[in-house]
Each structure stands twice: as C-alpha cells, then as structure tokens.
N, C-alpha and C. Protein backbone atom coordinates (compact mmCIF):
# COMPACT_ATOMS: atom_id res chain seq x y z
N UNK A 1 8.74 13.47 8.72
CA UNK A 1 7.55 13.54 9.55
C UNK A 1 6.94 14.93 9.42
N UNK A 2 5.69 14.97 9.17
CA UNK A 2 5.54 16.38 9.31
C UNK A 2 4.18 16.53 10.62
N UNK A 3 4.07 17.22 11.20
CA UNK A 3 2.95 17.33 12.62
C UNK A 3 3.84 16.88 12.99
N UNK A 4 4.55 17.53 13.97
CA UNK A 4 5.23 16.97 15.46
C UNK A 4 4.36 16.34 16.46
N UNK A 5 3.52 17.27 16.45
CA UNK A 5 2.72 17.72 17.62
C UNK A 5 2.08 15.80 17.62
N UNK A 6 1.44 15.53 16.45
CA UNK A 6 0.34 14.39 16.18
C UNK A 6 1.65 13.61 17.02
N UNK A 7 2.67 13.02 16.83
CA UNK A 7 3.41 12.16 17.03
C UNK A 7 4.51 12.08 18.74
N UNK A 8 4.26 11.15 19.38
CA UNK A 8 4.69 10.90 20.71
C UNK A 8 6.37 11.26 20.62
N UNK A 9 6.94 12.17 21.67
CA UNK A 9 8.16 12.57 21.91
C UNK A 9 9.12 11.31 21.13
N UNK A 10 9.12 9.91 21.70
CA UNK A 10 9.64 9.05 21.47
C UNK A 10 9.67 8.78 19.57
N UNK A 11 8.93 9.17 19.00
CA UNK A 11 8.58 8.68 17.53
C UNK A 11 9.68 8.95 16.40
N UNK A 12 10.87 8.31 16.48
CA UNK A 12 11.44 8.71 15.21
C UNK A 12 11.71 8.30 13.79
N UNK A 13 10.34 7.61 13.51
CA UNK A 13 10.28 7.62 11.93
C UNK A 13 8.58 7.46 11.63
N UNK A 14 8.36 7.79 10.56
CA UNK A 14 7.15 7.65 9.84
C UNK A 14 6.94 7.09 8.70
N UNK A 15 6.15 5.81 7.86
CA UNK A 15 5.94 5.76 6.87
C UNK A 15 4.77 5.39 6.55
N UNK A 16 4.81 5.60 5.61
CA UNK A 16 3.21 5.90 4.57
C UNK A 16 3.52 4.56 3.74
N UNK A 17 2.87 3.66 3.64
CA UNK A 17 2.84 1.83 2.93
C UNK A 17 1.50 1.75 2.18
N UNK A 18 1.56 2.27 0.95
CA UNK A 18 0.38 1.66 -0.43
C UNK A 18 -0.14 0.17 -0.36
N UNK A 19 -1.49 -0.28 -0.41
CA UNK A 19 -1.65 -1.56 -0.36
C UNK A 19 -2.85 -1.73 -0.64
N UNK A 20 -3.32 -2.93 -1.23
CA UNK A 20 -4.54 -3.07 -2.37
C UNK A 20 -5.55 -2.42 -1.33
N UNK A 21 -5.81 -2.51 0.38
CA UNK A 21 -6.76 -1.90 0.47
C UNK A 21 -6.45 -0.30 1.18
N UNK A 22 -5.34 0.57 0.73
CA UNK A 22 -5.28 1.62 0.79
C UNK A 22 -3.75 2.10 1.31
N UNK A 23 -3.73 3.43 1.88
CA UNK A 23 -2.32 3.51 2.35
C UNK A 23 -2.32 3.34 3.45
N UNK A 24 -1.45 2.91 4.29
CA UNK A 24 -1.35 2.97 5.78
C UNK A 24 -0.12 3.86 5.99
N UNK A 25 0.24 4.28 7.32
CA UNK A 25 1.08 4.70 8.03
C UNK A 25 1.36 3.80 9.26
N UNK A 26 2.83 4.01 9.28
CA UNK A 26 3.25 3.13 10.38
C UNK A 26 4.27 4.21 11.08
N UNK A 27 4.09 3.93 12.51
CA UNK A 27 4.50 4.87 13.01
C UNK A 27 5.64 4.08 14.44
N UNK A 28 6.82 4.60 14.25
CA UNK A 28 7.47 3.52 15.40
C UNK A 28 8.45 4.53 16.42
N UNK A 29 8.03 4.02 17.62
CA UNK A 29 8.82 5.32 18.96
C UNK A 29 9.86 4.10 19.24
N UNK A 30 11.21 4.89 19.74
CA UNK A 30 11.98 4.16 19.73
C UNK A 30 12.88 4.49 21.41
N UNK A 31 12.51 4.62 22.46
CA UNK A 31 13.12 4.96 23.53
C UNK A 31 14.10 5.03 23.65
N UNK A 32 15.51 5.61 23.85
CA UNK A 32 16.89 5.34 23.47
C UNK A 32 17.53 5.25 24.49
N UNK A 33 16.82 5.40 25.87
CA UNK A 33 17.29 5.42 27.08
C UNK A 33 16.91 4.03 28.09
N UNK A 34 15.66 3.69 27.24
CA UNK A 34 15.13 2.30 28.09
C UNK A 34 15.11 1.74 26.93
N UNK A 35 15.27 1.32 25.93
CA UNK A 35 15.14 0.64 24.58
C UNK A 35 13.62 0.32 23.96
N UNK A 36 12.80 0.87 24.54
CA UNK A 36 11.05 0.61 24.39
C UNK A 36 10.99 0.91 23.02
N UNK A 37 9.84 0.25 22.17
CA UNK A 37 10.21 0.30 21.04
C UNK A 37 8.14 0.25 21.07
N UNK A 38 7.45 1.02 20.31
CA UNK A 38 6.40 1.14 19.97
C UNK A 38 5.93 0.74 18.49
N UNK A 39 5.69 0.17 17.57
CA UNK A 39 4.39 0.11 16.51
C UNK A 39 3.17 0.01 16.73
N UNK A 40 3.10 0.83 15.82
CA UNK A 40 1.03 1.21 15.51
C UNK A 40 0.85 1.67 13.94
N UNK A 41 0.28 0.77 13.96
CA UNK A 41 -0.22 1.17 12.55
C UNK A 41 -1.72 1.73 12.28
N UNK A 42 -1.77 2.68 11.70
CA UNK A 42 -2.73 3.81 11.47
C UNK A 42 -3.38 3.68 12.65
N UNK A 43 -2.46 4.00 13.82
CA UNK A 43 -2.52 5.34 14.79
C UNK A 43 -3.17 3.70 16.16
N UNK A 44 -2.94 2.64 15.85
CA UNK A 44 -3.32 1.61 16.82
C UNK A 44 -2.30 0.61 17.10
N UNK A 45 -1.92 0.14 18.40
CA UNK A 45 -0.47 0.29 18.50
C UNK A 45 -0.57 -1.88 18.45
N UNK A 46 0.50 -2.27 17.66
CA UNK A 46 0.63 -3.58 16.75
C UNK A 46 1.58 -4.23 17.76
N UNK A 47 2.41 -3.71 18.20
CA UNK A 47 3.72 -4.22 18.87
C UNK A 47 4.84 -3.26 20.25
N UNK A 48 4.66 -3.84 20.85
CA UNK A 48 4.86 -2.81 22.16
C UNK A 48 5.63 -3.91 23.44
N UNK A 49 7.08 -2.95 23.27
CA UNK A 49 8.14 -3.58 24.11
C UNK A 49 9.08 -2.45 25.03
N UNK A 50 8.74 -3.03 26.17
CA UNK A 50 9.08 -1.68 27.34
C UNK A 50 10.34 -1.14 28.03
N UNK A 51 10.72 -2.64 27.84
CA UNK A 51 12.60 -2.18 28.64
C UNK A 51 12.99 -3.53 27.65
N UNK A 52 14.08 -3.05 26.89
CA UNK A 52 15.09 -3.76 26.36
C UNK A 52 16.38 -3.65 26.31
N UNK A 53 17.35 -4.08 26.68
CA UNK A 53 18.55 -3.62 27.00
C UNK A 53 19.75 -3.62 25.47
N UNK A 54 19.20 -4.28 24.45
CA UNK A 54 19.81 -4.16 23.27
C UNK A 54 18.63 -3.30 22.32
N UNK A 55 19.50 -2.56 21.88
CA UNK A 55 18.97 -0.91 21.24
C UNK A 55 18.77 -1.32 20.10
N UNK A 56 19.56 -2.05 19.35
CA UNK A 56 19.46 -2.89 17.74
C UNK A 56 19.03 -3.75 17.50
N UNK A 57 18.77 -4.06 16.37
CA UNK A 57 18.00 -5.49 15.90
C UNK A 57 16.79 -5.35 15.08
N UNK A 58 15.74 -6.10 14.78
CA UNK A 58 14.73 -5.95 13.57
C UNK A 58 13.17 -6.64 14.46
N UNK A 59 12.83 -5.53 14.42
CA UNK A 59 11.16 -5.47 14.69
C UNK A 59 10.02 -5.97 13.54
N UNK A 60 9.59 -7.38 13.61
CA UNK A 60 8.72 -8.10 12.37
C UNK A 60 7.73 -8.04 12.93
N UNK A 61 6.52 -7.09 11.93
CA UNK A 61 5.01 -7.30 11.96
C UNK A 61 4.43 -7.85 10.77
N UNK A 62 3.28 -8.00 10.74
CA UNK A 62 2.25 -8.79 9.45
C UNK A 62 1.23 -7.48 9.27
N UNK A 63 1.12 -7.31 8.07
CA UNK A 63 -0.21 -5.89 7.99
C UNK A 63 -0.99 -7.22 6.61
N UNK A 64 -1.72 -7.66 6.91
CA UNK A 64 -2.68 -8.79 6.59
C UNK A 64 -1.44 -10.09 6.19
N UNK A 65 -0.94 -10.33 4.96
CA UNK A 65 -0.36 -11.06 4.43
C UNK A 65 0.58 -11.02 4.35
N UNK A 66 1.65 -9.27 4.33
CA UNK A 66 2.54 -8.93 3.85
C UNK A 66 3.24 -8.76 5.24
N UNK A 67 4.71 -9.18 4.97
CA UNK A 67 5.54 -9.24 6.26
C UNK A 67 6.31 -7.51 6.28
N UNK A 68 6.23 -7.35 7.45
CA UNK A 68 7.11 -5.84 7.89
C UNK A 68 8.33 -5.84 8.13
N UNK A 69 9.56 -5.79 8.18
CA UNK A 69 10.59 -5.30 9.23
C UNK A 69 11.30 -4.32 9.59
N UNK A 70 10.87 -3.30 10.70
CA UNK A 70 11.89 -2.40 11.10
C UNK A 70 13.65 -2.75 11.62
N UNK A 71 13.98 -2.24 10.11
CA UNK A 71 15.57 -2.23 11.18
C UNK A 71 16.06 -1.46 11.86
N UNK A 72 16.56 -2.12 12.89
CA UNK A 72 16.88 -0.62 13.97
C UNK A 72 18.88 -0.84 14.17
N UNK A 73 19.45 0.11 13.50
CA UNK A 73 21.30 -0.27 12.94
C UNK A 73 21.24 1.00 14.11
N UNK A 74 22.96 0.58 14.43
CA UNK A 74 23.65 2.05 14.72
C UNK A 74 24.30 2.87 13.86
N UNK A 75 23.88 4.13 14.32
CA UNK A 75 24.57 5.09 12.72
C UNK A 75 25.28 6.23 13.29
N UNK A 76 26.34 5.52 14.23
CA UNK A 76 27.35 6.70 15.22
C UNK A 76 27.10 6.66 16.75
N UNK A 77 27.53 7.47 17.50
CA UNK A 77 27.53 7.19 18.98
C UNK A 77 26.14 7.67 19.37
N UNK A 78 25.04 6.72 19.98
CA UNK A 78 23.80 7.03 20.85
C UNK A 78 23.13 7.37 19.25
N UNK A 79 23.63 7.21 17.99
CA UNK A 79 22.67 7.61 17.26
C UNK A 79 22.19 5.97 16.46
N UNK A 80 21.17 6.25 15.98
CA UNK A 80 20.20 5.06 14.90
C UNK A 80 20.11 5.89 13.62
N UNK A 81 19.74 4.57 12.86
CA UNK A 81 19.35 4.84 11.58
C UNK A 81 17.90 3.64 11.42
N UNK A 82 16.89 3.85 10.89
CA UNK A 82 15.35 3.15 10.95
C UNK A 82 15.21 2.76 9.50
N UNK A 83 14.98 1.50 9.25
CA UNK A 83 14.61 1.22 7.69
C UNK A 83 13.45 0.26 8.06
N UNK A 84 12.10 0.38 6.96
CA UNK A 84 11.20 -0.72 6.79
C UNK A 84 11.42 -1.27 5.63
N UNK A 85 11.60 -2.50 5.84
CA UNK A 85 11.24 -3.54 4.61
C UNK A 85 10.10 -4.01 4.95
N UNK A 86 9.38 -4.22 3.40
CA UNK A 86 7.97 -4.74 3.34
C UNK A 86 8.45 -6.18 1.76
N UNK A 87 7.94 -7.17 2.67
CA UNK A 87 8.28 -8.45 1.90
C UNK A 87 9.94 -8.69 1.75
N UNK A 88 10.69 -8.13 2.58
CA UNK A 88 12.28 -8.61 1.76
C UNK A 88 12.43 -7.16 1.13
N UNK A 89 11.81 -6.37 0.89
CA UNK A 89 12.32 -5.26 0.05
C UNK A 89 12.05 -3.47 0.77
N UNK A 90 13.67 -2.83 0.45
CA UNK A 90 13.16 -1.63 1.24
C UNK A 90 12.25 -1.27 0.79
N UNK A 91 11.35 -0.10 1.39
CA UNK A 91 10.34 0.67 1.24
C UNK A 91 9.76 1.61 -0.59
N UNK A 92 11.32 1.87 -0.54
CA UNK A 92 11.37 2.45 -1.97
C UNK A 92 11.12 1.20 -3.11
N UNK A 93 11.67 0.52 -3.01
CA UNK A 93 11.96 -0.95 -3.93
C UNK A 93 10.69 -1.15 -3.83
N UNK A 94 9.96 -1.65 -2.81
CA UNK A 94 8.66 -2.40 -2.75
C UNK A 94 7.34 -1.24 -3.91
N UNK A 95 7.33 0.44 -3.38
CA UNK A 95 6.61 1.11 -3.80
C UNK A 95 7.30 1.00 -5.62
N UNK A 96 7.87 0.88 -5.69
CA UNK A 96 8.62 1.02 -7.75
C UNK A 96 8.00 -0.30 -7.84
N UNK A 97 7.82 -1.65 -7.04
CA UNK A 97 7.61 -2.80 -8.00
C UNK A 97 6.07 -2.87 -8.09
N UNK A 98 5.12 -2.02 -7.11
CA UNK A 98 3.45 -1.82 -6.60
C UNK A 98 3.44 -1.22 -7.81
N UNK A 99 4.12 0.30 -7.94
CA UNK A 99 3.72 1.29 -9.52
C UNK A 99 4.10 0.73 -10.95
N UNK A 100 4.80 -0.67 -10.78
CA UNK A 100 5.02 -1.37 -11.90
C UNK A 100 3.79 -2.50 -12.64
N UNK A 101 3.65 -3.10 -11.39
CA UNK A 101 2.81 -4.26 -11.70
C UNK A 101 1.69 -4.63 -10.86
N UNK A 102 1.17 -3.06 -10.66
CA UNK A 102 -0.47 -2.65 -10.41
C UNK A 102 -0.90 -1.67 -10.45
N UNK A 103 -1.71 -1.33 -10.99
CA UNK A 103 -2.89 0.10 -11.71
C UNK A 103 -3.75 -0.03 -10.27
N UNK A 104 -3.63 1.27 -9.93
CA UNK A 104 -4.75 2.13 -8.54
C UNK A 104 -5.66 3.14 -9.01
N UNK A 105 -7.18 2.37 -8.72
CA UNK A 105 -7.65 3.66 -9.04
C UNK A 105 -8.75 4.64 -8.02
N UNK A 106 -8.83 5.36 -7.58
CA UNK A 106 -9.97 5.77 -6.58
C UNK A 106 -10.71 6.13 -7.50
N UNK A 107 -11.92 5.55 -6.81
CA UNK A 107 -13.51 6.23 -7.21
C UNK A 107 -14.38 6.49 -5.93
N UNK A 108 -15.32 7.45 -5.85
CA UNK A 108 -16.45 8.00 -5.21
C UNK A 108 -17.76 7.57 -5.33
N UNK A 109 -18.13 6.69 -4.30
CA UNK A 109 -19.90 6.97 -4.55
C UNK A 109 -20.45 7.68 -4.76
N UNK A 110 -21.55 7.62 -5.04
CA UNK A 110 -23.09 8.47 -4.64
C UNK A 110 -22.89 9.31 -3.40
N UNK A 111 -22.56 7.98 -2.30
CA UNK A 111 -22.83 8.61 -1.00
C UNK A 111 -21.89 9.13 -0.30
N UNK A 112 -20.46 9.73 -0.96
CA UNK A 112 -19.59 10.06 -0.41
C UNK A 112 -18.05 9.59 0.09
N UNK A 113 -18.41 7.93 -0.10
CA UNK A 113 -17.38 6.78 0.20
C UNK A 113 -16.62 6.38 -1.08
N UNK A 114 -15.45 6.43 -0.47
CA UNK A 114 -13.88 6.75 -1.47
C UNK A 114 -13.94 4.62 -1.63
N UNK A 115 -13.90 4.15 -2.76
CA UNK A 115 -13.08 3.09 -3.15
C UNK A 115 -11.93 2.63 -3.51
N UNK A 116 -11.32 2.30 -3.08
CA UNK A 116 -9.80 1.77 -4.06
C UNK A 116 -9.67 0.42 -4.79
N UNK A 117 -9.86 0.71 -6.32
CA UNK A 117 -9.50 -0.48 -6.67
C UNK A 117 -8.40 -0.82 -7.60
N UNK A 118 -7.86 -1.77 -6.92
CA UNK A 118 -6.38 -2.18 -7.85
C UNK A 118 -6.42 -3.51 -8.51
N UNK A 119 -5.54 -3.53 -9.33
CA UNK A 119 -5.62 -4.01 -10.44
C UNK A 119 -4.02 -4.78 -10.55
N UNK A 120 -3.61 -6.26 -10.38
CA UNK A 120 -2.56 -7.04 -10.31
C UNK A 120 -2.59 -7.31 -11.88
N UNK A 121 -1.65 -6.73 -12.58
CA UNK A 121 -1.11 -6.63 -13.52
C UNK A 121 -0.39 -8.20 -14.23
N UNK A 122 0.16 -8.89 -12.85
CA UNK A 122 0.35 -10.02 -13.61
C UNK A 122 -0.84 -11.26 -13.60
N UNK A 123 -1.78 -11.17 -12.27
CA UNK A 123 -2.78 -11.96 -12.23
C UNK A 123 -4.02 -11.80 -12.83
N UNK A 124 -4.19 -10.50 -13.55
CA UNK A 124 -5.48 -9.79 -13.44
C UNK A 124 -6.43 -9.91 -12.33
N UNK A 125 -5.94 -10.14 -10.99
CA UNK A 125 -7.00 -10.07 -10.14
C UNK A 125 -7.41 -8.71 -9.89
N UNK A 126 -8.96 -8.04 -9.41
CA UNK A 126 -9.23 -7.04 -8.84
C UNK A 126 -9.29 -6.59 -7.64
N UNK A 127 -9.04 -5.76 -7.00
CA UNK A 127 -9.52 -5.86 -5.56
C UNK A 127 -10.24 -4.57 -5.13
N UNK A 128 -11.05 -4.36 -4.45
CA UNK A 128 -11.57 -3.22 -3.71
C UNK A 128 -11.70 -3.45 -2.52
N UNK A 129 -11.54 -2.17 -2.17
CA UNK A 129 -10.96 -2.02 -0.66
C UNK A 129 -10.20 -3.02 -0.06
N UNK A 130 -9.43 -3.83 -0.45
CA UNK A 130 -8.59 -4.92 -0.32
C UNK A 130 -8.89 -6.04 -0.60
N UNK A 131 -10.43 -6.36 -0.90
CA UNK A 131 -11.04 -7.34 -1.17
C UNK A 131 -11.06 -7.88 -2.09
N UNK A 132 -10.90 -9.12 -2.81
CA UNK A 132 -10.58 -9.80 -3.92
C UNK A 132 -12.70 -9.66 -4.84
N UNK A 133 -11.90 -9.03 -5.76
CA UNK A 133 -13.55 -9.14 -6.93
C UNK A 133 -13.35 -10.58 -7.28
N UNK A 134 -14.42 -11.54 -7.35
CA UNK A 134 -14.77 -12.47 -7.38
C UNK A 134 -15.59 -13.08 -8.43
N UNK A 135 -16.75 -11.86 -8.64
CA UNK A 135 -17.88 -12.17 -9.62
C UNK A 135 -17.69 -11.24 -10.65
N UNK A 136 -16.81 -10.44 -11.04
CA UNK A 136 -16.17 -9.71 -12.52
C UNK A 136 -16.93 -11.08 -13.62
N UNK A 137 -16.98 -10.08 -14.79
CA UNK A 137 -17.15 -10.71 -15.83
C UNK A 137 -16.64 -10.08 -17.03
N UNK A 138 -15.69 -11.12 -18.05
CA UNK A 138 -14.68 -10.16 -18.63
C UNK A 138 -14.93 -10.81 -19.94
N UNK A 139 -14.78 -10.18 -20.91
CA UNK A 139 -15.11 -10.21 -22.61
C UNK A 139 -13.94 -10.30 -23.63
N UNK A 140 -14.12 -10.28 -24.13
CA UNK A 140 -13.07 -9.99 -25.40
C UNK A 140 -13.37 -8.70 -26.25
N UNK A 141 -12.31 -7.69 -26.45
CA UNK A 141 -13.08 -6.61 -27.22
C UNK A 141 -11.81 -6.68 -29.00
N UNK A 142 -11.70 -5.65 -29.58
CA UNK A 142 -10.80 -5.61 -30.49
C UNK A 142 -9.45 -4.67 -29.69
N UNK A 143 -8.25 -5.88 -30.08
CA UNK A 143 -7.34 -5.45 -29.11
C UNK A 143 -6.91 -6.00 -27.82
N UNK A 144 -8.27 -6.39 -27.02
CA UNK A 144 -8.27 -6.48 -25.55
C UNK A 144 -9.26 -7.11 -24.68
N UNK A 145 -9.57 -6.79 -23.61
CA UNK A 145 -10.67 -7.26 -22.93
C UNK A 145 -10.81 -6.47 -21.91
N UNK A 146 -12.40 -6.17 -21.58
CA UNK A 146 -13.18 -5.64 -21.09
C UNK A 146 -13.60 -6.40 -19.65
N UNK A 147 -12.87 -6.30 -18.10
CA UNK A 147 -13.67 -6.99 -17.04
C UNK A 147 -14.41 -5.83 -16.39
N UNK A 148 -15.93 -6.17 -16.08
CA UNK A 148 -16.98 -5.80 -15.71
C UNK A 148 -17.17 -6.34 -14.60
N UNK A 149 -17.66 -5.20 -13.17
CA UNK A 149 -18.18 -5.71 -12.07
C UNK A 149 -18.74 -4.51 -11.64
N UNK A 150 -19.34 -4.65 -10.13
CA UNK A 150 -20.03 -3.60 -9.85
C UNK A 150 -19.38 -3.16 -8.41
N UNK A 151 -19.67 -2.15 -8.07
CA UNK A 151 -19.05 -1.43 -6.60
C UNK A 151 -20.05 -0.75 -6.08
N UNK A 152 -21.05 -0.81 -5.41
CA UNK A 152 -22.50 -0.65 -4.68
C UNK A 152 -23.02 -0.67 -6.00
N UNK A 153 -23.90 0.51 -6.41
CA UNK A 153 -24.50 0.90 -7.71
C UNK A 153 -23.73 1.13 -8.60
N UNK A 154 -22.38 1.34 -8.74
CA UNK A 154 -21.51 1.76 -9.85
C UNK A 154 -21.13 0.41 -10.62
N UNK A 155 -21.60 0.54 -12.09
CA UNK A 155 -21.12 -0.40 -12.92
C UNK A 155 -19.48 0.19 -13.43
N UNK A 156 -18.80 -0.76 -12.94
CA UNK A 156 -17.13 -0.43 -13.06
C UNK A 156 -16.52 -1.64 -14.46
N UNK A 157 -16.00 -0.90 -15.57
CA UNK A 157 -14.78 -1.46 -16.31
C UNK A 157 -13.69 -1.48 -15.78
N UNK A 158 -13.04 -2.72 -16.34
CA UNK A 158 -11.44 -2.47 -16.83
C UNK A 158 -11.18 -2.61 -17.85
N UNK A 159 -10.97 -1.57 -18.71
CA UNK A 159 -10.15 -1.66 -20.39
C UNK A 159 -9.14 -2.36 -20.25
N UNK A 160 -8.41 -3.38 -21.09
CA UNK A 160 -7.10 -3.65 -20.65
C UNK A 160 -6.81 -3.69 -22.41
N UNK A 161 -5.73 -3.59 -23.21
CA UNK A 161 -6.08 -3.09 -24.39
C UNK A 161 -4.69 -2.93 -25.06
N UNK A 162 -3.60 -3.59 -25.97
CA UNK A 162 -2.53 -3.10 -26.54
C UNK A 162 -2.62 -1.76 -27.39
N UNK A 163 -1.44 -1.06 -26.67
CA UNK A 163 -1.22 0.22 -27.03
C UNK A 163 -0.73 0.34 -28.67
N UNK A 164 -0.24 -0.76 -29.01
CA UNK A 164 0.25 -0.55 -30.34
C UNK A 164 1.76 -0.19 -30.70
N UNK A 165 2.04 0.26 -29.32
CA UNK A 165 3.23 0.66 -29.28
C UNK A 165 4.50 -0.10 -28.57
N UNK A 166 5.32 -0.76 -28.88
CA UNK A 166 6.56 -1.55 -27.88
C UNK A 166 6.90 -0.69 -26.66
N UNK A 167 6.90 0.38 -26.98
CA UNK A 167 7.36 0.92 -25.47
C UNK A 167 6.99 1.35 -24.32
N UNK A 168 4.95 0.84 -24.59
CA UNK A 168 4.12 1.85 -24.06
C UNK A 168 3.30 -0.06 -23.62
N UNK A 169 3.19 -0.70 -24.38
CA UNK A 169 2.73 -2.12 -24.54
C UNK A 169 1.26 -1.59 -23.75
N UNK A 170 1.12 -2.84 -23.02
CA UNK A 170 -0.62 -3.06 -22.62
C UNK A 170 -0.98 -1.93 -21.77
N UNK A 171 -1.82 -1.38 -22.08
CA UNK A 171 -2.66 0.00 -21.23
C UNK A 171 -3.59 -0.68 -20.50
N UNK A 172 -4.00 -0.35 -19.09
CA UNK A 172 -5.46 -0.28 -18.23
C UNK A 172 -6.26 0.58 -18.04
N UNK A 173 -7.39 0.52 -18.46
CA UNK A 173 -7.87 1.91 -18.39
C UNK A 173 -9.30 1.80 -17.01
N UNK A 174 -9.94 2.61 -16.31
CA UNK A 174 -10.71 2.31 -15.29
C UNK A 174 -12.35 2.81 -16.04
N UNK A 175 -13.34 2.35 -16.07
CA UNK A 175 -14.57 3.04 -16.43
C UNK A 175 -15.54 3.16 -15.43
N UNK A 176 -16.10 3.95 -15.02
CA UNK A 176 -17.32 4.30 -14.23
C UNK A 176 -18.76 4.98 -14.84
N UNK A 177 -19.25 3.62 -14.86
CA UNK A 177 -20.65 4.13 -15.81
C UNK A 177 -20.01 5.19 -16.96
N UNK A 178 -19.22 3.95 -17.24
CA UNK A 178 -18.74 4.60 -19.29
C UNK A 178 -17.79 6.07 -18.91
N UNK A 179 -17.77 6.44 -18.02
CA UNK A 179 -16.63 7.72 -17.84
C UNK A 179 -14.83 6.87 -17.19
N UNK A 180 -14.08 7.55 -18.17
CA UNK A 180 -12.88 7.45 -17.79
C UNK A 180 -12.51 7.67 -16.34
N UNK A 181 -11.92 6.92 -15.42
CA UNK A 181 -11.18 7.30 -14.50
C UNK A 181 -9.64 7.55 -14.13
N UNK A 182 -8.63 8.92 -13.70
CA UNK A 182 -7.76 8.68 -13.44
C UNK A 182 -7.25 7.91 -12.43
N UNK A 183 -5.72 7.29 -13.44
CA UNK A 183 -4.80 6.08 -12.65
C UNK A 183 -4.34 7.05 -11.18
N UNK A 184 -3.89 6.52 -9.95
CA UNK A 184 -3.20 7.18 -9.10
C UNK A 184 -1.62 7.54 -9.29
C-alpha cells in the first residue's frame, strides 16, 4: 500500500486489477475486532458487512463479467493473510495470462482523453475503453492483416503480422494516423 493516509485505519490490502477497460483498484478494510469487512472498488464501496462473528471465509464480487474473490485465511494468532482471485486465478496468474494473450495500448486525443485499447489475442476482438469495436474493418496485407477503425477523429490500425521468427511468432503492432504506438 503506499498513502496511508488515502486509506481507512481498517484497510489491509490493496490491489491494482488490469482490464480491457482500464486498471482498477480494489481496496478491502477488514475489522478484526467486529469482523466488518468493506469493498470498494475505485474508491466506491461494492460490498459492506458490519458485524460478523466468523473472521474467515471468501468475499465474491463481479467487476462487469469477471468474478472476484477475497480470501480471508488465518496466518497465526489474531493474524490474516488476504488473497484476490480474479476468475479462479490468483492475482499474479490472472495478470501473466492478460500479458500473454492481450496487447494494451494507450492513446491520447486531440482533446486530452487517454484511450485504452486492447487487443484479445485469441479472438481478435478490440475493445476501447472496455467497449467491444464492432465496425473495424480488416484486410489482408503481405504477411498479415491490417484491422482499421476509428476512436473520435483518430484513424487507428492493428498490424498483426508474422515475425518470421519461431520464437518471437505473430507481432501486434498499434497505428495512429500511420504513427507507431507503444505496447503497455
């Protein structure tokens, strides 16, 4: 955790959760004296339980589609240990299989507003800001294929393109009005 201060006496864990429409933080207070147990996710509170007399057990939320669970174990006398699984998988597991089999990329408007668009590696679906691209239109190039859509005024590529190489295989590349964008 870093800011104490931002976070309620009760708060003992923090995590930061990647997701097609951005990162969230989830933030969970855990009362150890009345068993009250708080979630909020990015800073608005999801799940809220006031007196519980069993200290352990697993706290399940939904952040759109994707299932949550805080486990709450004992890890010694009056002490806990806090794990989130997201889908069945710890936190770490879930973020290695997101940086496997989806390309993130931010881009900037004109007017100042940050986009995120990701890229499902096994579906080729697109999404921005979590939203499924719909009206893309995608080509055939040498090598690969080219999907084309737009994000306000920005005409946006996706290169998708064999590297040539076995160990490196299919590359994604992001274009913004013909300029390269870096992956996250």
């Amino acid at each position: 955790m870093t800011e104490k201060t931002k976070y309620n006496e009760d708060t003992v864990a923090v995590w930061k959760l990647p997701l097609a429409d951005g990162i969230h933080e989830i933030e969970f207070e855990h009362g150890t004296a009345t068993g009250k147990r708080v979630i909020r996710l990015d800073g608005k509170i999801v799940r809220r339980k006031d007196w519980m007399f069993r200290l352990v057990g697993d706290e399940v939320f939904d952040i759109d589609k994707i299932q949550c669970t805080i486990k709450v174990e004992p890890d010694g006398l009056f002490m806990y240990s806090y794990d989130l699984l997201v889908d069945g998988k710890s936190l770490e597991d879930f973020c290695e299989y997101i940086s496997k089999n989806r390309s993130t990329w931010l881009i900037t408007a004109d007017n100042g507003v940050e986009n995120r668009i990701m890229l499902d590696k096994a579906t080729m679906d697109i999404f921005v800001n979590g939203t499924q691209v719909t009206d893309a239109m995608s080509e055939f190039i040498e090598n690969g294929t080219e999907t084309h859509f737009a994000v306000g005024e920005m005409l946006v590529t996706i290169r998708t393109e064999h590297s040539c190489d076995k160990k490196i295989g299919v590359v994604h590349s992001l274009f913004v009005n013909d300029a390269i964008v870096s992956e996250l």
